[in-house]
Protein backbone atom coordinates (compact mmCIF):
# COMPACT_ATOMS: atom_id res chain seq x y z
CA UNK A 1 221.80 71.32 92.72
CA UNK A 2 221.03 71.47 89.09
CA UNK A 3 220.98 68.22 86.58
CA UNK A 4 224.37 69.09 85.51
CA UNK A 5 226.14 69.80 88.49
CA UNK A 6 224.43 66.02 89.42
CA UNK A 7 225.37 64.51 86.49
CA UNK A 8 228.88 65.45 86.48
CA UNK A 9 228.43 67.96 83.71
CA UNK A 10 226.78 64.99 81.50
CA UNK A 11 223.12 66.34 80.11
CA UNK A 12 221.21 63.37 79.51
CA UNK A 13 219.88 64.56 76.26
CA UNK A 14 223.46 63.98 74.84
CA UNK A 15 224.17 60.32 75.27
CA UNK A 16 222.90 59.80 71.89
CA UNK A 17 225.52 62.69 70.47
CA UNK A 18 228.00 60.68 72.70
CA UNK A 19 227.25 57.60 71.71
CA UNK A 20 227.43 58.34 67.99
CA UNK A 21 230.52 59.96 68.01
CA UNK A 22 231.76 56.82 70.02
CA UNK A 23 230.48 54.48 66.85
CA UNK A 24 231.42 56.99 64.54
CA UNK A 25 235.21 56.96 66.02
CA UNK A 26 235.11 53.01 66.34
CA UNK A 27 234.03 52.68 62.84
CA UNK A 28 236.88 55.11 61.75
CA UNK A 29 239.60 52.94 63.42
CA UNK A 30 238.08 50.14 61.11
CA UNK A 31 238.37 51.82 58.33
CA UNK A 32 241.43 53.29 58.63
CA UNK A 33 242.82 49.33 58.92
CA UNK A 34 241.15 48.60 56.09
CA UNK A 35 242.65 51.11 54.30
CA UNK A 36 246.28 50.48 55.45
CA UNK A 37 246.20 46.85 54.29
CA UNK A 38 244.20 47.53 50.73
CA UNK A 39 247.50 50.47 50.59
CA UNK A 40 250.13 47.48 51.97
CA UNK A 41 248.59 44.65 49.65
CA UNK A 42 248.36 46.70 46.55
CA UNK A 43 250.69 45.60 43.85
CA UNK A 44 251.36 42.31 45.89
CA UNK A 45 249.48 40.03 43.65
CA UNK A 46 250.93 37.74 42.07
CA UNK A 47 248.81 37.06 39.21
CA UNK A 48 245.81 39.07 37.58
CA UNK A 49 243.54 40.90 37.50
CA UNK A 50 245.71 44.33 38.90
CA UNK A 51 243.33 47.15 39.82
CA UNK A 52 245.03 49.30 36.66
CA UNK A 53 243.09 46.67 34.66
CA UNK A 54 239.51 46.54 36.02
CA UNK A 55 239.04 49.17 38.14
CA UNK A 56 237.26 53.00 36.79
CA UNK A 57 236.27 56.05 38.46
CA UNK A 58 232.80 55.04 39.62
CA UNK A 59 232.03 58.74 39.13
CA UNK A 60 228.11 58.36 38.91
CA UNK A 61 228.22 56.77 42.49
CA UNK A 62 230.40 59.45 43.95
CA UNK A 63 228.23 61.62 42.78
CA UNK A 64 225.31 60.25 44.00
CA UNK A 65 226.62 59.45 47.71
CA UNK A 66 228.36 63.50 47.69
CA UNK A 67 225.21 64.57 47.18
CA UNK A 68 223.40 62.78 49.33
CA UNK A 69 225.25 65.06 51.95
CA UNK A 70 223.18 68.00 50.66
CA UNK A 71 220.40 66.55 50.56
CA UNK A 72 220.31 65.25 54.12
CA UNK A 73 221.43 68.74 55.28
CA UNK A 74 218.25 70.07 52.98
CA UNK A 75 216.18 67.24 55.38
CA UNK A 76 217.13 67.92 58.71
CA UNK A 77 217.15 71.80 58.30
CA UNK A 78 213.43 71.23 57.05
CA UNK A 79 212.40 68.84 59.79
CA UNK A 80 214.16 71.30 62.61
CA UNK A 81 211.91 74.01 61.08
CA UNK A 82 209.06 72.08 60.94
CA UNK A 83 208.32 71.39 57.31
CA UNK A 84 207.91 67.66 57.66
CA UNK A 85 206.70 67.69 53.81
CA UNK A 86 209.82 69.23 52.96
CA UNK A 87 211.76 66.81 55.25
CA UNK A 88 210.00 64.05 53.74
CA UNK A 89 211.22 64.82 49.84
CA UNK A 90 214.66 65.48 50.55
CA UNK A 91 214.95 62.51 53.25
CA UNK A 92 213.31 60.42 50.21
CA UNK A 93 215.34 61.69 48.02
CA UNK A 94 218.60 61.09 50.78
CA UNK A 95 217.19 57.13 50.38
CA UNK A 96 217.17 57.08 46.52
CA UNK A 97 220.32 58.78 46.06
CA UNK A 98 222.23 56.13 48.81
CA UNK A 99 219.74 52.89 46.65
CA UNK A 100 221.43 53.94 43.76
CA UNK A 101 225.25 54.82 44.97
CA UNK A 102 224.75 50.47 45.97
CA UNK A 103 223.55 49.90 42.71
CA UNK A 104 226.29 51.28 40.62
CA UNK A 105 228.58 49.55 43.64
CA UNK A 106 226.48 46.00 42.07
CA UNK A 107 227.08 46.73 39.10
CA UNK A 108 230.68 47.13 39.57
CA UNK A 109 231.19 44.05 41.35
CA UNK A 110 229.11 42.38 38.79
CA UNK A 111 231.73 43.16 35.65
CA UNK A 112 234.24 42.54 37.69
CA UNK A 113 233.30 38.91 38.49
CA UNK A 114 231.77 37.89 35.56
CA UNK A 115 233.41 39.91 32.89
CA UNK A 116 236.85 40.43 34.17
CA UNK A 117 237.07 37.22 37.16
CA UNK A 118 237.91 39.14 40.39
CA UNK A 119 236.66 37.65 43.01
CA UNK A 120 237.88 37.18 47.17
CA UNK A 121 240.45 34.37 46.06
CA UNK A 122 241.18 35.47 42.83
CA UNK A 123 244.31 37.60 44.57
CA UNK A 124 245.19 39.75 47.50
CA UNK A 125 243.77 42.68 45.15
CA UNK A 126 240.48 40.87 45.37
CA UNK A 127 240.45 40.23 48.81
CA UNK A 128 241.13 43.71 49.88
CA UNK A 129 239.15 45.48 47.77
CA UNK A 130 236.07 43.55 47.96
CA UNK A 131 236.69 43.75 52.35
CA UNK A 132 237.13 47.34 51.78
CA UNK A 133 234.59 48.23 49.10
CA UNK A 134 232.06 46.05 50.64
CA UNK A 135 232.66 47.04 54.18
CA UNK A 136 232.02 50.86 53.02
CA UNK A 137 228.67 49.85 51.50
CA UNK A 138 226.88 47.60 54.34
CA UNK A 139 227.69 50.94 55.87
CA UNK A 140 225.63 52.61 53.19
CA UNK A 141 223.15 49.92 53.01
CA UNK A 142 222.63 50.97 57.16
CA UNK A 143 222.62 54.30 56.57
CA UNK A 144 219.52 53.66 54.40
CA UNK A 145 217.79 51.05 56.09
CA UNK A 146 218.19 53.21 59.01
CA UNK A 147 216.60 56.59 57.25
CA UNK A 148 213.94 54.15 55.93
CA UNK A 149 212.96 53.52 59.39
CA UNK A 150 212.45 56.67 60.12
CA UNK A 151 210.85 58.02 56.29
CA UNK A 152 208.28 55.83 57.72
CA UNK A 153 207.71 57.07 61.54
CA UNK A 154 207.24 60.43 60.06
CA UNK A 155 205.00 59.00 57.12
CA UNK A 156 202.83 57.50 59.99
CA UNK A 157 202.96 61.13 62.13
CA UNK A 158 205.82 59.55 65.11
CA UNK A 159 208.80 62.31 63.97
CA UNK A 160 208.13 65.85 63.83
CA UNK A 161 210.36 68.57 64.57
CA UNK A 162 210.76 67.73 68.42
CA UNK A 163 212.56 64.53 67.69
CA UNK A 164 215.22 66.73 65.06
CA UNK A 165 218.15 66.23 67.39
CA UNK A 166 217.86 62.50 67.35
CA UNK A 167 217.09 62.13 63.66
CA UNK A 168 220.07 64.55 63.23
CA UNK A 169 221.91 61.71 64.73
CA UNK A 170 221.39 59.73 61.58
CA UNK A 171 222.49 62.57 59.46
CA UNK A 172 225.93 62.28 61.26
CA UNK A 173 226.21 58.96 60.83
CA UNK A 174 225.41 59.45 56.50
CA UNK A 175 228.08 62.37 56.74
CA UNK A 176 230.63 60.13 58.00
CA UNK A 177 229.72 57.10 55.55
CA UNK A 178 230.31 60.12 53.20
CA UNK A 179 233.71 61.54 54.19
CA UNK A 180 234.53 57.58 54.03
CA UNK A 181 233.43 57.09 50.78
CA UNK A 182 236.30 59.80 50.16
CA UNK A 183 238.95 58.14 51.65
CA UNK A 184 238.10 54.81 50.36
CA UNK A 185 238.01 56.75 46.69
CA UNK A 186 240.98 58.34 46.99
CA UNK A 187 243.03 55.04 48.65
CA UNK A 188 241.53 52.66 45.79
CA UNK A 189 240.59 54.31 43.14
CA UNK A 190 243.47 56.73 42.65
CA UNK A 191 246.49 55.91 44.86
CA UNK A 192 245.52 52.22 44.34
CA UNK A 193 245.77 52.15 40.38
């Protein structure tokens, strides 16, 4: 009997593609609720700020995050082949490019609290875009702790290209906070002005 036919055509090897796709579906059900009530809420507020008023394209930080896509795709390609070096810069570079998509996200949130006085109570605009926005980005801020962890297994010699289907798991997971970041720019930063 072979280990398929025993497992009931489950490979062991794939629990961890199962079990992302699980989170990554889960997490999608989130967001899409998230989205639905920033979309139901939005020109419910009674008083101001509206998001006409405060809110502009964060284009630097869409860049930033769509690119990260590439690079990631650059990474794992690299570490599949081998090239941990190679894996290393653009896996770095992954890291820097999701650091700086939350710091343009800071500095958002910044003006809009101090300079223009949105906060969570300030109106239901505040409350759902600050669940929404900030929801999306403790997703980036695990996407990058979670590539840091493993920048520094390989810097210390623990990933190399055996372990490429696992790290790949982490790529799927930075896709999807990336398609996300799509919806979430579309929904509030377009539709929701």
């Amino acid at each position: 009997m072979s280990a398929t036919a025993a497992t009931g055509g489950f490979v062991p090897g794939d629990r961890g593609r199962v079990g992302m796709a699980c989170l990554i579906f889960t997490e999608s059900a989130f967001f899409s609720i998230f989205l639905v009530a920033y979309l139901f809420y939005i020109g419910k507020s009674a008083t101001g700020p509206q998001p006409a008023q405060v809110l502009d394209l964060p284009v630097l930080a869409t860049v930033c995050l769509l690119s990260s896509s590439g690079t990631i795709a650059v990474a794992l390609k690299s570490l599949g082949s081998g090239h941990i070096a190679r894996f290393l810069v653009a896996w770095g570079l992954t890291i820097a490019l999701g650091v700086a998509f939350l710091g343009f996200t800071a500095q958002e949130w910044q003006r809009l609290i101090t300079v223009d006085g949105l906060t969570l109570r300030t109106n239901l605009f505040g409350t759902t875009f600050y669940s929404l926005v900030g929801f999306h980005a403790a997703h980036v801020l695990l996407g990058v702790l979670m590539m840091t962890s493993v920048a520094l297994l390989a810097l210390t010699g623990r990933v190399n290209s055996e372990h490429a289907p696992r790290v790949e798991l982490v790529g799927w997971y930075w896709h999807f906070v990336d398609a996300v970041w799509l919806a979430v720019l579309t929904v509030v930063y377009v539709l929701g002005r």
